[in-house]
N, C-alpha and C. Protein backbone atom coordinates (compact mmCIF):
# COMPACT_ATOMS: atom_id res chain seq x y z
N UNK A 1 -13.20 4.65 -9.91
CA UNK A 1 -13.07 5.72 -8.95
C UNK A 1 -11.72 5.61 -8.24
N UNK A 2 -11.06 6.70 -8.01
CA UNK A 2 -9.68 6.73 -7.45
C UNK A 2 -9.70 6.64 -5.93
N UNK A 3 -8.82 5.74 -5.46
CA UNK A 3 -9.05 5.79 -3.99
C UNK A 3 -8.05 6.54 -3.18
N UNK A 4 -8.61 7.07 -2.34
CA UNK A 4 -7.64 7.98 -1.58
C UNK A 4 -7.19 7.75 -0.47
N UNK A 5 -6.05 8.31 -0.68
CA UNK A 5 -4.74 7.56 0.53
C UNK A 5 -4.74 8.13 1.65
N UNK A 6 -3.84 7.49 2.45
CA UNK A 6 -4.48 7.51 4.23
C UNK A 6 -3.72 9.02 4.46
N UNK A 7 -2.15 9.81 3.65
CA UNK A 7 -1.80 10.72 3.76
C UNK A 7 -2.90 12.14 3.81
N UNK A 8 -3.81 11.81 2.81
CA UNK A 8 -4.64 12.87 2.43
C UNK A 8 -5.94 12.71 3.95
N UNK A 9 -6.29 12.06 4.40
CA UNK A 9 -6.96 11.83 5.85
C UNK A 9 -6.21 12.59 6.47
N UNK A 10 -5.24 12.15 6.89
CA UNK A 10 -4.82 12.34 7.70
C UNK A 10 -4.13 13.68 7.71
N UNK A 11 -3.62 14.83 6.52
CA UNK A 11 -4.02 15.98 6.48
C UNK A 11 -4.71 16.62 6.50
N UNK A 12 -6.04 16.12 6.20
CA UNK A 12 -7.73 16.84 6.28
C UNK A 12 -8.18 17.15 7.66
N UNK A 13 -7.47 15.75 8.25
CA UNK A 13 -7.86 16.06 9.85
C UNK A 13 -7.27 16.52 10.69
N UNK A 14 -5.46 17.12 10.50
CA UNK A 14 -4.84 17.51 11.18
C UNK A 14 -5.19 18.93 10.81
N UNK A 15 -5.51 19.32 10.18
CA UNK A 15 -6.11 20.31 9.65
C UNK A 15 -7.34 21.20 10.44
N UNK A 16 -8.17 20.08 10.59
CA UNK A 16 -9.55 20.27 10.44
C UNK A 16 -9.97 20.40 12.31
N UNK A 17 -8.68 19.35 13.02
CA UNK A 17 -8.60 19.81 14.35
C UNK A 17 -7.89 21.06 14.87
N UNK A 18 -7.06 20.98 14.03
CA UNK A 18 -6.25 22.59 14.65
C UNK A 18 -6.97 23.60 14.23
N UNK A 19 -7.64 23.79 13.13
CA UNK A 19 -8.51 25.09 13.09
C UNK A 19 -9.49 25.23 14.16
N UNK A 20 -10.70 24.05 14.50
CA UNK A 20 -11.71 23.97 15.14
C UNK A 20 -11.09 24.49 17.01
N UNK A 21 -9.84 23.67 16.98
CA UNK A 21 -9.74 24.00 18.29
C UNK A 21 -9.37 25.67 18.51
N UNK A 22 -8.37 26.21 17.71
CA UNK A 22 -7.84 27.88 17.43
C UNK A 22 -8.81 28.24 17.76
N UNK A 23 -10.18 28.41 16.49
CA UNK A 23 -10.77 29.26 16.17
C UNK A 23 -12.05 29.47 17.07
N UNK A 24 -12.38 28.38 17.58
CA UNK A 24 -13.27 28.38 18.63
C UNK A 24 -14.23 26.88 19.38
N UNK A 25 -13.38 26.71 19.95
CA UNK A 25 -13.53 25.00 20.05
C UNK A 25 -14.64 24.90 21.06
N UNK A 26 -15.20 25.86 22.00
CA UNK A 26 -16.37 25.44 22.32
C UNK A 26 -17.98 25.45 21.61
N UNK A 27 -17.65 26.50 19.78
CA UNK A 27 -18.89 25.94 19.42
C UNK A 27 -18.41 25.29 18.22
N UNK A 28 -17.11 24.53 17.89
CA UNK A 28 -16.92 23.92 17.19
C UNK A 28 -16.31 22.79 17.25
N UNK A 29 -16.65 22.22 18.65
CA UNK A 29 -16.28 20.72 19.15
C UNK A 29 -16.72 19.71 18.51
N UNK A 30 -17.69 19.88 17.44
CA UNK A 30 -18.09 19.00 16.29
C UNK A 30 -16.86 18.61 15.75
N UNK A 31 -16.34 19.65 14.61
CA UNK A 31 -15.46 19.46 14.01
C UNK A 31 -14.42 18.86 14.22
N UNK A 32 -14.12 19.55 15.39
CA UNK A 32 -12.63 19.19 16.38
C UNK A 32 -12.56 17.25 16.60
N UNK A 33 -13.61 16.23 16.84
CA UNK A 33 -14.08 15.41 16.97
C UNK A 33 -14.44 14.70 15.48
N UNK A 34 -14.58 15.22 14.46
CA UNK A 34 -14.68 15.00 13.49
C UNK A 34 -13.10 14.65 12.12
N UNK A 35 -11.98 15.55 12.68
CA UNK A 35 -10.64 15.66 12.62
C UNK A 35 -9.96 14.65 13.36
N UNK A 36 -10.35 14.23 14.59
CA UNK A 36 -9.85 13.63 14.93
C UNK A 36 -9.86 11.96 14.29
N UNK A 37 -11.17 11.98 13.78
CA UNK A 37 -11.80 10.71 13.45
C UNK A 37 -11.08 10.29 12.04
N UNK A 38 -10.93 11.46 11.34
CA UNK A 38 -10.08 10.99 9.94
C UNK A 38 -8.69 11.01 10.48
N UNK A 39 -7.97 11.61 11.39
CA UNK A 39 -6.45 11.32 11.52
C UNK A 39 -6.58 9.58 11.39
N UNK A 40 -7.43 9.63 13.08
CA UNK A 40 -7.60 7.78 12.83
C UNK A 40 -7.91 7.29 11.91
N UNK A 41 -8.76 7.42 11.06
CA UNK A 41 -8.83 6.88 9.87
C UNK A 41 -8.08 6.73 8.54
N UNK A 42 -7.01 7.70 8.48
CA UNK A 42 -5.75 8.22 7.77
C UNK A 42 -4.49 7.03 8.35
N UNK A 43 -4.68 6.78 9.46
CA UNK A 43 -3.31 6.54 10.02
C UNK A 43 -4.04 4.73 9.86
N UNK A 44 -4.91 4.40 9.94
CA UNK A 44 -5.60 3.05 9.85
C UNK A 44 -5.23 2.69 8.24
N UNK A 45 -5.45 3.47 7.53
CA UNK A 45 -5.43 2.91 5.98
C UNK A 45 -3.94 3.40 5.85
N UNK A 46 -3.08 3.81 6.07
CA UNK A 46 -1.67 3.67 5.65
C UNK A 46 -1.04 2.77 6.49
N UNK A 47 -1.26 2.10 7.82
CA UNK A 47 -0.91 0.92 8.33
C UNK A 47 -1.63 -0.32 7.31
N UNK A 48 -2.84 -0.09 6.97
CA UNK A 48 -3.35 -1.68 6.33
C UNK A 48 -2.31 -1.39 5.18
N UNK A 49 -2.53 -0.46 4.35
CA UNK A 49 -1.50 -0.41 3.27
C UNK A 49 -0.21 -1.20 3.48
N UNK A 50 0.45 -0.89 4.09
CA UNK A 50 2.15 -1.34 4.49
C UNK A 50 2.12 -2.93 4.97
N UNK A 51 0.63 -3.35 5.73
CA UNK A 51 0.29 -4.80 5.83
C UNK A 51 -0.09 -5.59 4.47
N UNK A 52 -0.73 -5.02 3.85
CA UNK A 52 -1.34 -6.05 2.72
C UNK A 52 0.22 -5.38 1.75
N UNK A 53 0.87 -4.68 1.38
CA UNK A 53 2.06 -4.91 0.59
C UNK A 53 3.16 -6.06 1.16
N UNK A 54 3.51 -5.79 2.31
CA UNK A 54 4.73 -6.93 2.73
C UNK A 54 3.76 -8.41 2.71
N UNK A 55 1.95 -8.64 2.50
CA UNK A 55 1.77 -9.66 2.37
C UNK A 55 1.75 -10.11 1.06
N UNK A 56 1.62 -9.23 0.07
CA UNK A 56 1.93 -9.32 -1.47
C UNK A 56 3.26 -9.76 -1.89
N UNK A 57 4.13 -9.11 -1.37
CA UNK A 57 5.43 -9.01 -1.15
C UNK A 57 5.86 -10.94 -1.29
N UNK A 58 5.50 -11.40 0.10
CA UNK A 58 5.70 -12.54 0.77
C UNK A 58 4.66 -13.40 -0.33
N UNK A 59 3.79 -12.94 -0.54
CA UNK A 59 2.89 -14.29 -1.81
C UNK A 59 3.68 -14.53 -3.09
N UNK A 60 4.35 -13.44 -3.17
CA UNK A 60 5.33 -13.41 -4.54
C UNK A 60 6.63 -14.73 -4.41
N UNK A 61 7.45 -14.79 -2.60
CA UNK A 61 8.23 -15.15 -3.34
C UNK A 61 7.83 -16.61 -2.72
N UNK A 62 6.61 -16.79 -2.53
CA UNK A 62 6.24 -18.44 -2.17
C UNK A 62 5.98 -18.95 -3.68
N UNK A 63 5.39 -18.01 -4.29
CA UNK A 63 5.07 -18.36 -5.52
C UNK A 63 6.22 -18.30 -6.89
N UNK A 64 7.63 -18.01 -6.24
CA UNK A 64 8.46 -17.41 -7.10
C UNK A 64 8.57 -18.83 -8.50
N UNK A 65 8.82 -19.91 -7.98
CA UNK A 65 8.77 -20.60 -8.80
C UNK A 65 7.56 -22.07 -9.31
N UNK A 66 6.98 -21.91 -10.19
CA UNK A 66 6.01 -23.05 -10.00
C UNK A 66 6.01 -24.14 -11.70
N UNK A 67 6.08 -25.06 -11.73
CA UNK A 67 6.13 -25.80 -12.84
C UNK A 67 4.77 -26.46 -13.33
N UNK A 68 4.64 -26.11 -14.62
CA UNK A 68 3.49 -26.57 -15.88
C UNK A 68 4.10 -27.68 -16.44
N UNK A 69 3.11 -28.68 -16.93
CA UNK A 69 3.62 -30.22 -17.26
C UNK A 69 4.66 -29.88 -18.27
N UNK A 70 4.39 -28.65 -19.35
CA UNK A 70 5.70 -29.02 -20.30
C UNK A 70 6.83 -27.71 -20.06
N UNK A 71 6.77 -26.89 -19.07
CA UNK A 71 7.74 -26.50 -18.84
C UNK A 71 7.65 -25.52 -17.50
N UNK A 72 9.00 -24.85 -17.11
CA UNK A 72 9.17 -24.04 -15.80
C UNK A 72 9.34 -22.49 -16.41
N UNK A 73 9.07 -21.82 -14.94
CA UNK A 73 9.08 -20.72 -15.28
C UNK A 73 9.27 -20.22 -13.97
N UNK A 74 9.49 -18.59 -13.89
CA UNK A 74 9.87 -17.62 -13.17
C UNK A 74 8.56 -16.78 -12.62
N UNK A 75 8.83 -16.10 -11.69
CA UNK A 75 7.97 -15.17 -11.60
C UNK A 75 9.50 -13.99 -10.43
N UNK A 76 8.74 -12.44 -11.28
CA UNK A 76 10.01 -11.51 -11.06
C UNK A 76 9.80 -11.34 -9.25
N UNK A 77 10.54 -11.51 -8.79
CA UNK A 77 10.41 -10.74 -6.76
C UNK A 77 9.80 -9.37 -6.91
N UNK A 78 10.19 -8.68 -8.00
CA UNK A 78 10.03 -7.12 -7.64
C UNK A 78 8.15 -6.86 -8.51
N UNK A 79 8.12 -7.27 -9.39
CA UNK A 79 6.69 -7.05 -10.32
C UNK A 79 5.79 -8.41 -10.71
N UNK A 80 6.33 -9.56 -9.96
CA UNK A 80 5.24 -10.25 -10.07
C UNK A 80 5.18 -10.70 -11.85
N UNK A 81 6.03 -10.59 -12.32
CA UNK A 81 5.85 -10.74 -14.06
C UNK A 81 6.26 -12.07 -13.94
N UNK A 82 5.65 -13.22 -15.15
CA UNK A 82 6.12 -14.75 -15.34
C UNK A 82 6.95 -14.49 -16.82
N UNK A 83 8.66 -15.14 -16.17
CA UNK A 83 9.44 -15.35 -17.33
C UNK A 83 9.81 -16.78 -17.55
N UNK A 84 10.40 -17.07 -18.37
CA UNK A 84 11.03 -18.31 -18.99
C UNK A 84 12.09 -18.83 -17.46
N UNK A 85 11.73 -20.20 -17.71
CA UNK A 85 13.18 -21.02 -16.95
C UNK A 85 14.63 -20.49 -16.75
N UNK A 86 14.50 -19.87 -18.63
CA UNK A 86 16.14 -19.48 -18.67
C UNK A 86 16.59 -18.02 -18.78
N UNK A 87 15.54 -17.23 -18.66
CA UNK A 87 15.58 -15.83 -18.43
C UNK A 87 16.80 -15.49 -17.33
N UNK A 88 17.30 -14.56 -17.17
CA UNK A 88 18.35 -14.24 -15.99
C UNK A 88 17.51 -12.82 -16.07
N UNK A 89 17.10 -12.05 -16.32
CA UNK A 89 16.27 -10.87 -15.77
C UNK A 89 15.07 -10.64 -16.40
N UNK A 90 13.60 -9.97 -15.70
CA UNK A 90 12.57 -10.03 -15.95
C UNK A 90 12.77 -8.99 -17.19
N UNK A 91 11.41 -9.16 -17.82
CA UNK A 91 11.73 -8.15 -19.06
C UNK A 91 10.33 -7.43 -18.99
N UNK A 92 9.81 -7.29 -17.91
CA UNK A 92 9.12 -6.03 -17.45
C UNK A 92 9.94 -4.76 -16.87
N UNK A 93 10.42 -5.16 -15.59
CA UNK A 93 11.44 -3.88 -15.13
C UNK A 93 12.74 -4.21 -14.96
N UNK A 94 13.50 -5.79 -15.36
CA UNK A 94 14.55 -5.32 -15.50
C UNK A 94 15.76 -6.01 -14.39
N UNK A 95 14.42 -6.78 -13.17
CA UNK A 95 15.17 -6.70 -11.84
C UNK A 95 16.09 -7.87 -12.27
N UNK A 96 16.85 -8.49 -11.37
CA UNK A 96 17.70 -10.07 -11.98
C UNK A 96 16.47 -11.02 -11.13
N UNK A 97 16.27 -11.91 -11.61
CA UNK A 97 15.74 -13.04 -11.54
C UNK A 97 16.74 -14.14 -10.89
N UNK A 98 15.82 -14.51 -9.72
CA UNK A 98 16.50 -15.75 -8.75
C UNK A 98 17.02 -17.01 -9.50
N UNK A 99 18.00 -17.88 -9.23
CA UNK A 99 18.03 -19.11 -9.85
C UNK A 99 16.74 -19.97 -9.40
């Protein structure tokens, strides 16, 4: 199942409050209250988003290099791909690879 991003909340509900309030917000203070709840909820999942990437981010380059008894290897900063010791760029996307 596809999961949906905090942009799409958070249009549903900017949405969903400005109509309710226009169109008639004293018998549609449901809604109005209901819009509001996905903005927050929109704006909550595109902050965790931007948290758990810069923590992905940061696991990558603790992990950038790690050694197996019979040899070393790479892992890319940008995709997380494992190359050879003597690689100078990943051969997933390409990026240059750290010494």
């Amino acid at each position: 199942m596809a999961k949906i991003h905090g942009i799409v909340y958070l249009i549903i509900g900017i949405f969903v409050t400005f109509a309710s309030y226009k169109i008639n917000y004293d018998k549609l203070y449901f809604f109005f209250y209901i819009g509001l709840l996905f903005i927050i909820y929109g704006v909550a999942q595109i902050v965790i988003g931007f948290i758990n990437k810069e923590e992905k981010k940061e696991s990558v380059r603790q992990n950038q290099f790690r050694q197996t008894p019979n040899q070393q290897y790479k892992r890319c900063p940008t995709c997380g791909n494992v190359s050879r010791a003597q690689d100078n760029f990943c051969a997933r996307c390409g990026a240059r690879l750290l010494i």
